[in-house]
C-alpha atoms as a PDB file:
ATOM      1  CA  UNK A   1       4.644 -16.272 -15.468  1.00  0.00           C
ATOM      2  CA  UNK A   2       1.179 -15.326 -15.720  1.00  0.00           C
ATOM      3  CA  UNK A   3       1.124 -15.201 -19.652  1.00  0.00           C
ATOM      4  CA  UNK A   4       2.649 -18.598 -19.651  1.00  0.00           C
ATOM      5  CA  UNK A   5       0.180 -20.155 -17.059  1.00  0.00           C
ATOM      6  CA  UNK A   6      -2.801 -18.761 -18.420  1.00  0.00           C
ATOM      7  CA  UNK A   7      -1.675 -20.374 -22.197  1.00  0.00           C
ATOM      8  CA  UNK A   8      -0.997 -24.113 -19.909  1.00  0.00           C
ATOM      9  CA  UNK A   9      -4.392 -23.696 -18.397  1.00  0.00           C
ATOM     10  CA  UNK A  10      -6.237 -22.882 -21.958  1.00  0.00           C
ATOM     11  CA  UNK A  11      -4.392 -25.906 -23.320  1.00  0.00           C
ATOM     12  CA  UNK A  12      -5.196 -28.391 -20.659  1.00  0.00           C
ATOM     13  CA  UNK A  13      -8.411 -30.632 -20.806  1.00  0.00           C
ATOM     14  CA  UNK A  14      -8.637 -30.268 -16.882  1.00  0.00           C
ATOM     15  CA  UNK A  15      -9.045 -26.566 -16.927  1.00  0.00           C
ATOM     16  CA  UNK A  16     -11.806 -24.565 -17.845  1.00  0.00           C
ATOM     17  CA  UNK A  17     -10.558 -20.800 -17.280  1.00  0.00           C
ATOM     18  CA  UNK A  18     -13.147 -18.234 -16.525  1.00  0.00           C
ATOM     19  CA  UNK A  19     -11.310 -14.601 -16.304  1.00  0.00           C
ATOM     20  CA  UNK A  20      -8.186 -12.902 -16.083  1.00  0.00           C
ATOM     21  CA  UNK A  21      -7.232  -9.726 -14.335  1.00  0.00           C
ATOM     22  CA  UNK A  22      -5.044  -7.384 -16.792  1.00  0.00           C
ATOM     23  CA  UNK A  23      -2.979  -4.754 -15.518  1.00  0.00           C
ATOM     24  CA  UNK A  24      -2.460  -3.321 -18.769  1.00  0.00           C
ATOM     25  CA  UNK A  25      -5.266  -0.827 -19.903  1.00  0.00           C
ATOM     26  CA  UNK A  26      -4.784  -1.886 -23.544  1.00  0.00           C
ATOM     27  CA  UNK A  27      -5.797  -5.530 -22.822  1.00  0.00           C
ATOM     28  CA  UNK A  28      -8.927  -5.033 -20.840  1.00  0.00           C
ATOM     29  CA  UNK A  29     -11.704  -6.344 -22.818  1.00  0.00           C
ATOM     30  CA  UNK A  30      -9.719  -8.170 -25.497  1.00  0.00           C
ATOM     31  CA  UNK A  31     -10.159 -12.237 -25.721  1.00  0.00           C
ATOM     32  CA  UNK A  32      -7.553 -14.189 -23.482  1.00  0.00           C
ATOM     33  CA  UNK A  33      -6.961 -16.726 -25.822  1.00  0.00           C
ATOM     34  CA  UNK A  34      -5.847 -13.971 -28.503  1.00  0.00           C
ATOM     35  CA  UNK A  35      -3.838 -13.020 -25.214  1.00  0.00           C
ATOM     36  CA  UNK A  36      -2.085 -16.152 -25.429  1.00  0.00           C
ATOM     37  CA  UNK A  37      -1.218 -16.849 -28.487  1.00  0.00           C
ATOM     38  CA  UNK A  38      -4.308 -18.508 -29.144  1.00  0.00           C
ATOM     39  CA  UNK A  39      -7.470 -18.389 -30.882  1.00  0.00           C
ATOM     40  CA  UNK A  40     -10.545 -16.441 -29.258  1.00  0.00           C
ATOM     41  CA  UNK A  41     -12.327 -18.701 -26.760  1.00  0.00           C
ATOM     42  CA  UNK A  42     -14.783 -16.054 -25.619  1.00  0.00           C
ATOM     43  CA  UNK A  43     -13.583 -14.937 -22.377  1.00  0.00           C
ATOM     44  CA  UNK A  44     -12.263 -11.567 -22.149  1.00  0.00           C
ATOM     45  CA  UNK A  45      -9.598  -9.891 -19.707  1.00  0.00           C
ATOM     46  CA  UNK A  46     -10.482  -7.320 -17.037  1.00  0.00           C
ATOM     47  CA  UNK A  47      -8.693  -4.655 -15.128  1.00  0.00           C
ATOM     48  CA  UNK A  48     -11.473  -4.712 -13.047  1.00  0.00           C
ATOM     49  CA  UNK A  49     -10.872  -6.686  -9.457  1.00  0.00           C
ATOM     50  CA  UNK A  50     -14.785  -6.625  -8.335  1.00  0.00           C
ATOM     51  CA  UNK A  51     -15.421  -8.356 -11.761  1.00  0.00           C
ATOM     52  CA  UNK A  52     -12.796 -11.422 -10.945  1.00  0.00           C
ATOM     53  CA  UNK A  53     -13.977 -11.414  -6.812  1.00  0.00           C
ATOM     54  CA  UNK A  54     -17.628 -11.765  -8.459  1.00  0.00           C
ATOM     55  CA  UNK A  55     -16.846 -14.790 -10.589  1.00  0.00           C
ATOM     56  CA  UNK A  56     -17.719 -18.265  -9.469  1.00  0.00           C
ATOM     57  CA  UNK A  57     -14.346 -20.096  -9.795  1.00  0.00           C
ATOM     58  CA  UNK A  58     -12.786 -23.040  -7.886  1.00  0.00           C
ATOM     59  CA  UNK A  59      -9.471 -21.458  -7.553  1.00  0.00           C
ATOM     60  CA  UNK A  60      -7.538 -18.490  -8.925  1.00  0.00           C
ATOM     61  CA  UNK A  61      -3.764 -18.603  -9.638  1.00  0.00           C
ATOM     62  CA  UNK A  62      -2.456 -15.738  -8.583  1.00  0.00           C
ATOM     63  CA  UNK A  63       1.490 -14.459  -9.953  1.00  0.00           C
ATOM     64  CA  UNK A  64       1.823 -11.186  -8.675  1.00  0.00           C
ATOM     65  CA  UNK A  65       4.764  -8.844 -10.400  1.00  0.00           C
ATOM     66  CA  UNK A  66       7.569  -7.974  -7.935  1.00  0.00           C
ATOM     67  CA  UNK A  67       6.523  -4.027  -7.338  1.00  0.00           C
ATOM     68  CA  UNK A  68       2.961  -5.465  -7.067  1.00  0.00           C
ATOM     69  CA  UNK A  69       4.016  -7.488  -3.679  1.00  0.00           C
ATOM     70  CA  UNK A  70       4.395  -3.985  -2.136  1.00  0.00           C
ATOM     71  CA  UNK A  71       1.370  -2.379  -3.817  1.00  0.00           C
ATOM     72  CA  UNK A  72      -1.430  -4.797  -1.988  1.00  0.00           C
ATOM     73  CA  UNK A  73      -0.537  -8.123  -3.164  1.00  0.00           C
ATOM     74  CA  UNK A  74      -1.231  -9.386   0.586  1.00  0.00           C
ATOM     75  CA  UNK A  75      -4.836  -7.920   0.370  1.00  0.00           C
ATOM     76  CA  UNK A  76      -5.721  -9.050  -2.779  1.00  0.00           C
ATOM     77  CA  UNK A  77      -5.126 -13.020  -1.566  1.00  0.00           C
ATOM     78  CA  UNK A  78      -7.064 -12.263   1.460  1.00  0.00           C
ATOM     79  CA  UNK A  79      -9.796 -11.041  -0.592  1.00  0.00           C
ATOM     80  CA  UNK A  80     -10.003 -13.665  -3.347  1.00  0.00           C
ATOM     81  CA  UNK A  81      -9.987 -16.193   0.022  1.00  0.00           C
ATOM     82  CA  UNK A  82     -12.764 -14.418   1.415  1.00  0.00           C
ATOM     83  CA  UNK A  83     -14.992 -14.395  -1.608  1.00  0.00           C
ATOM     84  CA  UNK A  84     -14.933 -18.105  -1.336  1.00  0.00           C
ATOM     85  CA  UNK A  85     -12.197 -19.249  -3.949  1.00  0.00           C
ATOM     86  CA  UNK A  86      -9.211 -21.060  -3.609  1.00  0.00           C
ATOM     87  CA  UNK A  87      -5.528 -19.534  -4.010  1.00  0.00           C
ATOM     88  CA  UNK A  88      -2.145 -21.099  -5.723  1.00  0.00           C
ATOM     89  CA  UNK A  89       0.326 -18.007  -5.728  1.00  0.00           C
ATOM     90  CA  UNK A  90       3.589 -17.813  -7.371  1.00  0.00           C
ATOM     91  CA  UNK A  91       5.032 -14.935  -4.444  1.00  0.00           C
ATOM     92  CA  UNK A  92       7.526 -15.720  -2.718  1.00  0.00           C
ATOM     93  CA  UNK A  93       6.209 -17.464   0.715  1.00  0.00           C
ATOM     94  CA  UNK A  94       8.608 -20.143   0.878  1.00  0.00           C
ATOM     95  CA  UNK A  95       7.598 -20.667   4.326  1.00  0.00           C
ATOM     96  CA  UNK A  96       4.311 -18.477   6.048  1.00  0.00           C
ATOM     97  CA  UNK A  97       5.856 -20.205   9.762  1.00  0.00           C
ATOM     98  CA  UNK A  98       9.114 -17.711   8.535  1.00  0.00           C
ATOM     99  CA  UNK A  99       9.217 -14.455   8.356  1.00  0.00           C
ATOM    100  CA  UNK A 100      10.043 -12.895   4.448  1.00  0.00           C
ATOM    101  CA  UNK A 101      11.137 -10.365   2.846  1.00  0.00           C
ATOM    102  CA  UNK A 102       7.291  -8.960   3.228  1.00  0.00           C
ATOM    103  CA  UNK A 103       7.067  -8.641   6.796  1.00  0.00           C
ATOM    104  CA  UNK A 104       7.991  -6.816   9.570  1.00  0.00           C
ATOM    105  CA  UNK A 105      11.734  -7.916   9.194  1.00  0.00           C
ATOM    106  CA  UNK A 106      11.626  -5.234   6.314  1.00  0.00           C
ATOM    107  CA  UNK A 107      10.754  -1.271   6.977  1.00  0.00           C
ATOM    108  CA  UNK A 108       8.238  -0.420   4.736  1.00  0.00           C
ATOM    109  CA  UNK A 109      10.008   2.908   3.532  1.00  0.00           C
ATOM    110  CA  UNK A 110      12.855   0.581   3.058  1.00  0.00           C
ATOM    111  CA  UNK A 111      10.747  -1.493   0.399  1.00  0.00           C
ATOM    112  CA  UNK A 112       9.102   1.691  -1.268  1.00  0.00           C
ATOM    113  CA  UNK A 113      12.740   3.313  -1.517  1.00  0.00           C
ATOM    114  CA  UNK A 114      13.946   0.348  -3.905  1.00  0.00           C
ATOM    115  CA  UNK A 115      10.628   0.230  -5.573  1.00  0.00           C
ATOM    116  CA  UNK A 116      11.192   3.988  -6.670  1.00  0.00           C
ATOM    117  CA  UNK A 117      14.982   3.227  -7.867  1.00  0.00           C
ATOM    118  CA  UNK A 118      13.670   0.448  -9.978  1.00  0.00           C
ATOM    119  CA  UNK A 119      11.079   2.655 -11.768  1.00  0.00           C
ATOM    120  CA  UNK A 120      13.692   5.022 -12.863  1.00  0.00           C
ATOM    121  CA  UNK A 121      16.693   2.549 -13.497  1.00  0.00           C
ATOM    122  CA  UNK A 122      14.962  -0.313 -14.646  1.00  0.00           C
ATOM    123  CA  UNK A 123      17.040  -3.850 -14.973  1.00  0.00           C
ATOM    124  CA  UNK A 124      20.363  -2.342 -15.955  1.00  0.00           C
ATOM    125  CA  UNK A 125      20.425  -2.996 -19.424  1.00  0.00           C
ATOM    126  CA  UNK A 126      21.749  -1.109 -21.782  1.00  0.00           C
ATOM    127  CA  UNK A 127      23.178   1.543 -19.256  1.00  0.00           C
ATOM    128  CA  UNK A 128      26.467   2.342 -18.313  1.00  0.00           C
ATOM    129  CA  UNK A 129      28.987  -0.446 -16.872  1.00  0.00           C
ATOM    130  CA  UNK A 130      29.317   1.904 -13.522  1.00  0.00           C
ATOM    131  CA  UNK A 131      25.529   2.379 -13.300  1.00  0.00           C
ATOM    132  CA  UNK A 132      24.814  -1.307 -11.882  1.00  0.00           C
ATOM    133  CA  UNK A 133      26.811  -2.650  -8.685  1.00  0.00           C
ATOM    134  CA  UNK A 134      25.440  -4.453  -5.650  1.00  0.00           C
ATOM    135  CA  UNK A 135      24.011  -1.357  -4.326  1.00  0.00           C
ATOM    136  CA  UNK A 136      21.559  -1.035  -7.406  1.00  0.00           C
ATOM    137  CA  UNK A 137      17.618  -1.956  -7.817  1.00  0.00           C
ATOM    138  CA  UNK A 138      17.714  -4.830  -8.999  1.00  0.00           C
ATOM    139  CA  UNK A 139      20.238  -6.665  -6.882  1.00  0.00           C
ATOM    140  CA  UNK A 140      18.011  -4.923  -3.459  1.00  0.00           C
ATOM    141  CA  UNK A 141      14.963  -6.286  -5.416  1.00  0.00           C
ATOM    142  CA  UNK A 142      17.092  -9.966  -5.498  1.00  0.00           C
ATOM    143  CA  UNK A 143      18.048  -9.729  -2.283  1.00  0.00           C
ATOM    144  CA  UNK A 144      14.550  -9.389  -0.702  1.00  0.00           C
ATOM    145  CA  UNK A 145      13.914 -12.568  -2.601  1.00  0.00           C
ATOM    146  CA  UNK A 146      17.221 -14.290  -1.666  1.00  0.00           C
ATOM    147  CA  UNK A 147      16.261 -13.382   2.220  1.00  0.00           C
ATOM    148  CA  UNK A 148      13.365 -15.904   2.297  1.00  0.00           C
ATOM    149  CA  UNK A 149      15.275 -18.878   0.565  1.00  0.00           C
ATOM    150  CA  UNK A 150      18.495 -18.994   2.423  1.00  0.00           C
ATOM    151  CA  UNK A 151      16.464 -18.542   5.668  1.00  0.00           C
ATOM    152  CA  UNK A 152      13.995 -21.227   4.772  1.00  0.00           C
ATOM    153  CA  UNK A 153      17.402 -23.211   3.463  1.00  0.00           C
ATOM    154  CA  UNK A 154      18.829 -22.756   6.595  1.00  0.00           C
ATOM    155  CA  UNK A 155      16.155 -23.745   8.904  1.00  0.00           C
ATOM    156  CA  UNK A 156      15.724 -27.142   7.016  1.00  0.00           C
ATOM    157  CA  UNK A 157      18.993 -27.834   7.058  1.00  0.00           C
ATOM    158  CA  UNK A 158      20.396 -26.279  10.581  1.00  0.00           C
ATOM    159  CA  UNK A 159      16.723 -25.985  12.453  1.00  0.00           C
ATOM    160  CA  UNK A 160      18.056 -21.803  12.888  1.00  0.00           C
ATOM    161  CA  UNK A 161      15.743 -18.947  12.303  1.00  0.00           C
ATOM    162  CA  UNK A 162      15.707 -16.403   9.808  1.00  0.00           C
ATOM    163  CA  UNK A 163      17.732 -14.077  12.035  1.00  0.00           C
ATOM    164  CA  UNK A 164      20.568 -16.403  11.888  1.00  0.00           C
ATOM    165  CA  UNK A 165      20.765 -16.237   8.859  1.00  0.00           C
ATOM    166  CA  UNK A 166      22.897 -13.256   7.071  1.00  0.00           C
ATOM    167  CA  UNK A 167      22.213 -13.063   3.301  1.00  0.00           C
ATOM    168  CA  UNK A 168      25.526 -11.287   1.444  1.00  0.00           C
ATOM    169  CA  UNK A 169      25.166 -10.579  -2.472  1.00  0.00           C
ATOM    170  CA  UNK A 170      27.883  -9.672  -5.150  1.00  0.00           C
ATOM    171  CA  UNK A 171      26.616  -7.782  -8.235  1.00  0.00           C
ATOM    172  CA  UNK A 172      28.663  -7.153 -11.189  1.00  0.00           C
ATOM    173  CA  UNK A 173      27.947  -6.106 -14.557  1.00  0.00           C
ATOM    174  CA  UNK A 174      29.255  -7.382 -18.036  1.00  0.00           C
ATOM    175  CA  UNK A 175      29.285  -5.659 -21.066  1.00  0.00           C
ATOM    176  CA  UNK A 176      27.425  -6.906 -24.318  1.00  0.00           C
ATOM    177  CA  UNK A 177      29.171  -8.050 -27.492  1.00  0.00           C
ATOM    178  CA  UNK A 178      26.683  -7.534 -29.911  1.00  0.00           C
ATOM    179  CA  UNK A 179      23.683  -4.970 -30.201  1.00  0.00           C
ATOM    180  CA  UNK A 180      20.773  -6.243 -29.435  1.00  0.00           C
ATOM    181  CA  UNK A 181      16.955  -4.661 -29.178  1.00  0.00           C
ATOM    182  CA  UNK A 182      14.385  -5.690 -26.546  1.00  0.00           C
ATOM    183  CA  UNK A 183      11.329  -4.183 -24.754  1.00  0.00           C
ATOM    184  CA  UNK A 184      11.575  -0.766 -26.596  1.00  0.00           C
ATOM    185  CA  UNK A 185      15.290  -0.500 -25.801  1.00  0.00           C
ATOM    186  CA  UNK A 186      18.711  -0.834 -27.444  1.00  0.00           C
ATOM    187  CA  UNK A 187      21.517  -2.505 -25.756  1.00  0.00           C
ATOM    188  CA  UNK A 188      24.569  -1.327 -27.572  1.00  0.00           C
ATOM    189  CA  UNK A 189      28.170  -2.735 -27.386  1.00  0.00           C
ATOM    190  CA  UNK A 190      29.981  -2.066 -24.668  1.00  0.00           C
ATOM    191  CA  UNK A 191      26.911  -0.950 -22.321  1.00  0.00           C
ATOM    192  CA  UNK A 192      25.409  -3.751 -19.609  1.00  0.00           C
ATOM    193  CA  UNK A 193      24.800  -6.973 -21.464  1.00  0.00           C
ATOM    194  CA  UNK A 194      24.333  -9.367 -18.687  1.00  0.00           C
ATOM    195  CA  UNK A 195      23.782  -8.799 -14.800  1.00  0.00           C
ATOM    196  CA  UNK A 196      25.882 -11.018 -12.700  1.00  0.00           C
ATOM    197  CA  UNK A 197      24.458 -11.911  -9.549  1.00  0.00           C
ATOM    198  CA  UNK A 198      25.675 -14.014  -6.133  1.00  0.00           C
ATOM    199  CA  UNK A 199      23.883 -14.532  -2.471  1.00  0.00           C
ATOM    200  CA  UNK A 200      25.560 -16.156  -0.073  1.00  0.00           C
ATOM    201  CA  UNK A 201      23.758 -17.669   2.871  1.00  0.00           C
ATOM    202  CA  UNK A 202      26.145 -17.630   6.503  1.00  0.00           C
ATOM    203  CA  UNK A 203      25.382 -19.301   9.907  1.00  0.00           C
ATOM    204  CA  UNK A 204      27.797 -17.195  11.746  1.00  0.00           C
ATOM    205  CA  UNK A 205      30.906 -17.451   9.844  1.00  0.00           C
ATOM    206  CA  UNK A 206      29.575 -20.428   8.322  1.00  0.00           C
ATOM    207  CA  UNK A 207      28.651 -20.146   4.345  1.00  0.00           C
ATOM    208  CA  UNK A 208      25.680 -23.013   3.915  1.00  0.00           C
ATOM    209  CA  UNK A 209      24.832 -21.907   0.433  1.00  0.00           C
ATOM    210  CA  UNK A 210      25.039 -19.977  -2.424  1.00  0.00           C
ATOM    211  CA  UNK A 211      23.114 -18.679  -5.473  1.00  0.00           C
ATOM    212  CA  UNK A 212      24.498 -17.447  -8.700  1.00  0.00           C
ATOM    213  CA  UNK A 213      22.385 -15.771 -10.949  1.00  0.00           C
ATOM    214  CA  UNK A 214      23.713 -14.750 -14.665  1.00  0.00           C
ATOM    215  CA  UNK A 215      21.032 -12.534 -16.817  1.00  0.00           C
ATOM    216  CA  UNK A 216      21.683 -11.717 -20.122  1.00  0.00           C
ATOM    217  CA  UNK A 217      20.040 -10.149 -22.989  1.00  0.00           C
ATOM    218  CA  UNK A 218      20.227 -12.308 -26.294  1.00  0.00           C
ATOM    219  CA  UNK A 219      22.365 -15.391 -26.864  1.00  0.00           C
ATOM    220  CA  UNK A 220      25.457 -13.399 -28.410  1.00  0.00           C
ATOM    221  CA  UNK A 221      25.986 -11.396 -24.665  1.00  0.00           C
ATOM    222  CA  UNK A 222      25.741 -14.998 -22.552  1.00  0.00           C
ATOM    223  CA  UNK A 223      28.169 -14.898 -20.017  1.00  0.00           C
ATOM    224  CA  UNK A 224      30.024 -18.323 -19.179  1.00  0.00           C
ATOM    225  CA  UNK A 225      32.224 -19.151 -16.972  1.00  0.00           C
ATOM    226  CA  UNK A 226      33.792 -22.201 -15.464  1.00  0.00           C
ATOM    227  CA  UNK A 227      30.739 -22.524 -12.931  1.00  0.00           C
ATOM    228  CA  UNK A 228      27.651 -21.390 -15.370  1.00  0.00           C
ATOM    229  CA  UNK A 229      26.043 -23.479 -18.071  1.00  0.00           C
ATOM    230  CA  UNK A 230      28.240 -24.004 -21.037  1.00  0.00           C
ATOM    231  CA  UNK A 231      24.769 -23.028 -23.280  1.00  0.00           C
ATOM    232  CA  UNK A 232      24.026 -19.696 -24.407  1.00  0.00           C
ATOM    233  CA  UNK A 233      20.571 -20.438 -23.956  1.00  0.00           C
ATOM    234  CA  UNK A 234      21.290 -20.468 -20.493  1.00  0.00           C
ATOM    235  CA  UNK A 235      20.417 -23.523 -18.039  1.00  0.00           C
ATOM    236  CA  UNK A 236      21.338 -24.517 -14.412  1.00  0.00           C
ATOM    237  CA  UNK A 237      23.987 -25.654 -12.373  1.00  0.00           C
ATOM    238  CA  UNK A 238      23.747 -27.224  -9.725  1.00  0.00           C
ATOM    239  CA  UNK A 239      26.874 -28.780  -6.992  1.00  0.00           C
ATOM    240  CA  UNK A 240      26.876 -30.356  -3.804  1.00  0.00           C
ATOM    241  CA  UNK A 241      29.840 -30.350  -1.747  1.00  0.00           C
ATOM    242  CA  UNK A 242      30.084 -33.080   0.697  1.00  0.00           C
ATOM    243  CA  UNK A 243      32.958 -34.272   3.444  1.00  0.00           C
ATOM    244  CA  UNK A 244      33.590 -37.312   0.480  1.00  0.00           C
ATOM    245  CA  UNK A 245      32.072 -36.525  -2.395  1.00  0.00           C
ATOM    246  CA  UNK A 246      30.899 -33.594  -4.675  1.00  0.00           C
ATOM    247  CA  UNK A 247      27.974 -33.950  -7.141  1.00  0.00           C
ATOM    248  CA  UNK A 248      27.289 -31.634  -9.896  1.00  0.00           C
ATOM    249  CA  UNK A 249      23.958 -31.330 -11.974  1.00  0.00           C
ATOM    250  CA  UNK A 250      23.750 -29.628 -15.625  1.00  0.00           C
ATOM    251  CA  UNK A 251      20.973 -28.947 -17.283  1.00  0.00           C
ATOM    252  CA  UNK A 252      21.644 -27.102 -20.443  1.00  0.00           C
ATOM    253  CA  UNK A 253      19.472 -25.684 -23.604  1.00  0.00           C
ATOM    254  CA  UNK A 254      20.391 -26.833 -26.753  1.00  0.00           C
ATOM    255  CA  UNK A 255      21.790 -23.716 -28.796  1.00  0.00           C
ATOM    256  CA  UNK A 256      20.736 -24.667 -31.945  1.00  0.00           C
ATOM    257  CA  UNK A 257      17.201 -25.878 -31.356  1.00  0.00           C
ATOM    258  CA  UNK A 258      15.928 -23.299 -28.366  1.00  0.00           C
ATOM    259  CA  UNK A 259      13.499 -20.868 -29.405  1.00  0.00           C
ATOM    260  CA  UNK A 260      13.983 -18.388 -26.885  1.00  0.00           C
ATOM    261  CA  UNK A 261      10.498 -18.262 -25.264  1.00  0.00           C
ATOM    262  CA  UNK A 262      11.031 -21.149 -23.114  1.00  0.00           C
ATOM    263  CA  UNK A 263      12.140 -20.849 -19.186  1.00  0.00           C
ATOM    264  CA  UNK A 264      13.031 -23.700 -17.332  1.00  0.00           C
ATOM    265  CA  UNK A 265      11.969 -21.840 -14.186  1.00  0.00           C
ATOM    266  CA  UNK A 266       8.782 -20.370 -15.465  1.00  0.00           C
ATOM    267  CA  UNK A 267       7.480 -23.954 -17.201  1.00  0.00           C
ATOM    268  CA  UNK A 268       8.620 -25.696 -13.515  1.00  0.00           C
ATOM    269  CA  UNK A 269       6.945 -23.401 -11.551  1.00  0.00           C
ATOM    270  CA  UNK A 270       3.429 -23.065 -14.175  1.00  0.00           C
ATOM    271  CA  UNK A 271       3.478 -27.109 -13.455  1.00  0.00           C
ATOM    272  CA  UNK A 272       3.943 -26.754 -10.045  1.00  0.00           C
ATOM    273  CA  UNK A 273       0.915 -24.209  -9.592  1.00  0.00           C
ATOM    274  CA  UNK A 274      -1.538 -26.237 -12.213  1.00  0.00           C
ATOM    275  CA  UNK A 275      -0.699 -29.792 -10.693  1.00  0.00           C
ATOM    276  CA  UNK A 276      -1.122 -29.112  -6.906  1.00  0.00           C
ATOM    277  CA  UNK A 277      -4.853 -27.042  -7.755  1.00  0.00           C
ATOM    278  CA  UNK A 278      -7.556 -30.357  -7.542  1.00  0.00           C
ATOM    279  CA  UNK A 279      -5.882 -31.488  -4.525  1.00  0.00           C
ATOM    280  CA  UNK A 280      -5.420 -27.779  -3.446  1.00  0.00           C
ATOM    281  CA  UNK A 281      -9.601 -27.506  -3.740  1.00  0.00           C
ATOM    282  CA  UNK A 282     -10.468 -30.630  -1.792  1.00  0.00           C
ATOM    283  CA  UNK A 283      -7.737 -29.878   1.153  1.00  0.00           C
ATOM    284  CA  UNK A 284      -9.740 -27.992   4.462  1.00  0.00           C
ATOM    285  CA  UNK A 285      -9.173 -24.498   4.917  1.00  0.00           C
ATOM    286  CA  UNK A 286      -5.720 -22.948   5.338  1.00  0.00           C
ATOM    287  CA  UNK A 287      -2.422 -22.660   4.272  1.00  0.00           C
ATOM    288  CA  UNK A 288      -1.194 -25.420   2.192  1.00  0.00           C
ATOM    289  CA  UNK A 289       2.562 -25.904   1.347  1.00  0.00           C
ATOM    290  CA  UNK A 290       4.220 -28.473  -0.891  1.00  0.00           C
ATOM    291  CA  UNK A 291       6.220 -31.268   0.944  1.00  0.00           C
ATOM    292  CA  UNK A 292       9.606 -30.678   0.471  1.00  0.00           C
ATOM    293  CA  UNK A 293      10.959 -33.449   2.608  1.00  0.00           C
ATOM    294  CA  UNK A 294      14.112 -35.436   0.758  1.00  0.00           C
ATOM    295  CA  UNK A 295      13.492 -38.560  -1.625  1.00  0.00           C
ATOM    296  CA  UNK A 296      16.224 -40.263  -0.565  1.00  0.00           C
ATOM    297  CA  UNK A 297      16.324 -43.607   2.090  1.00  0.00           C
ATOM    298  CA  UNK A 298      19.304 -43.645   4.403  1.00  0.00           C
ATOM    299  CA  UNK A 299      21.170 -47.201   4.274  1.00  0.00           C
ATOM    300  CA  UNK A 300      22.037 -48.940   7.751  1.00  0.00           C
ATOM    301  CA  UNK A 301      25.119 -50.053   7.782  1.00  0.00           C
END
């Protein structure tokens, strides 16, 4: 997310990008636009948080990695606001008038515990079918995230609050078909290929919604089904179930023609972030959230 924003900003007329905070020792120091992909435009990445408070800068956009939400994510916003810039974050605050999977609603040991499981499991891949169920890092990670969205779902749709709302997941392995190599490991045959993941969002016994996740590792270990994209790129479904009707929504990657750096949700969310900043800058002080309300007109009969 951040890679891909900071590449959209450097590429955009309307932006003129003045740091970057690194987390990686080896890129402190080195030229963002060589970070990119790009050519050197003589700015160089920091590790260093004083050095990014002490910039001047209209607005920082801030995409936090999911064990960094528990390791003073919170903080650093407050202190970016307080040094007089403005702040478009990717984490997960679907709603601040809810309470997420970052507040009190979640013990903080209970947080840490999955945060430690993660560091020594990692994603799944390439272990074991039997090491990855709905009891392992990943799908706890997922369903912290999953918490916030079916709550704020449900209070759009049915006014409830987030306690009303009981979040169930299903997690399932599938074993790869080919071997494959990424991040410094091998996924072999037969080991975890793709992660299956499913929330479902109740209002008493009443299922409102549900998300279906499928990750996979290279195209030849896709997983489709009769409800996933029919691409092994991958893609979205999406289906509406009415009292008279039911709509469904593809949208599929062309096989042939993707590259495999592209995300759908990453470039969608990058937009969102980079669009809403010069109206984010002249808005007064606090919390500003995008206007969800439905594009549709009711007809009278």
């Amino acid at each position: 997310m951040g890679g891909r924003a900071l590449r959209t900003a450097l590429e955009s007329p309307r932006f003129d990008v003045v740091g970057v905070k690194v987390f990686s020792p080896h890129k402190h120091g080195r030229d963002i636009g060589e970070l990119a992909g790009l050519g050197p435009v003589g700015v160089t990445a920091t590790t260093s948080k004083a050095e990014i408070l002490a910039l001047e800068a209209d607005c920082v956009v801030h995409t936090p990695t999911t064990p960094a939400l528990v390791q003073g994510a919170d903080a650093d916003v407050l202190d970016l606001l307080e040094s007089g810039k403005n702040v478009v974050s990717a984490a997960s605050y679907h709603s601040p008038a809810m309470p997420t999977w970052l507040s009190e609603t979640r013990a903080p040991l209970e947080v840490l515990r999955t945060v430690a499981q993660m560091r020594v499991t990692g994603l799944g891949f390439g272990m074991p079918l039997s090491a990855v169920d709905s009891n392992h890092a990943i799908a706890l990670m997922q369903h912290f995230y999953f918490d916030a969205v079916l709550a704020n779902v449900g209070h759009a749709l049915f006014g409830v609050g987030a306690d009303q709302v009981r979040v169930e997941r299903h997690v399932y392995p599938v074993p790869a078909r080919v071997r494959m190599e990424a991040g410094g490991s091998v996924i072999e045959p037969g080991s975890v290929g793709a992660i299956h993941m499913s929330y479902r969002g109740y209002i008493g016994d009443r299922l409102f919604m549900t998300n279906a996740e499928c990750w996979h590792v290279g195209m030849g270990n896709a997983h489709l089904g009769p409800d996933h994209p029919r691409s092994l790129a991958g893609g979205h479904v999406i289906t509406l179930d009415g009292s008279r009707a039911r709509i469904e929504m593809r949208n599929e990657l062309d096989d042939e023609t993707n590259s495999g750096d592209w995300s759908a949700v990453t470039d969608i969310s990058v937009k969102a972030m980079l669009d809403v900043i010069p109206e984010l800058c002249l808005a007064p002080p606090g919390v500003a959230t995008p206007d969800l309300s439905p594009r549709f007109r009711l007809e009278t009969a």
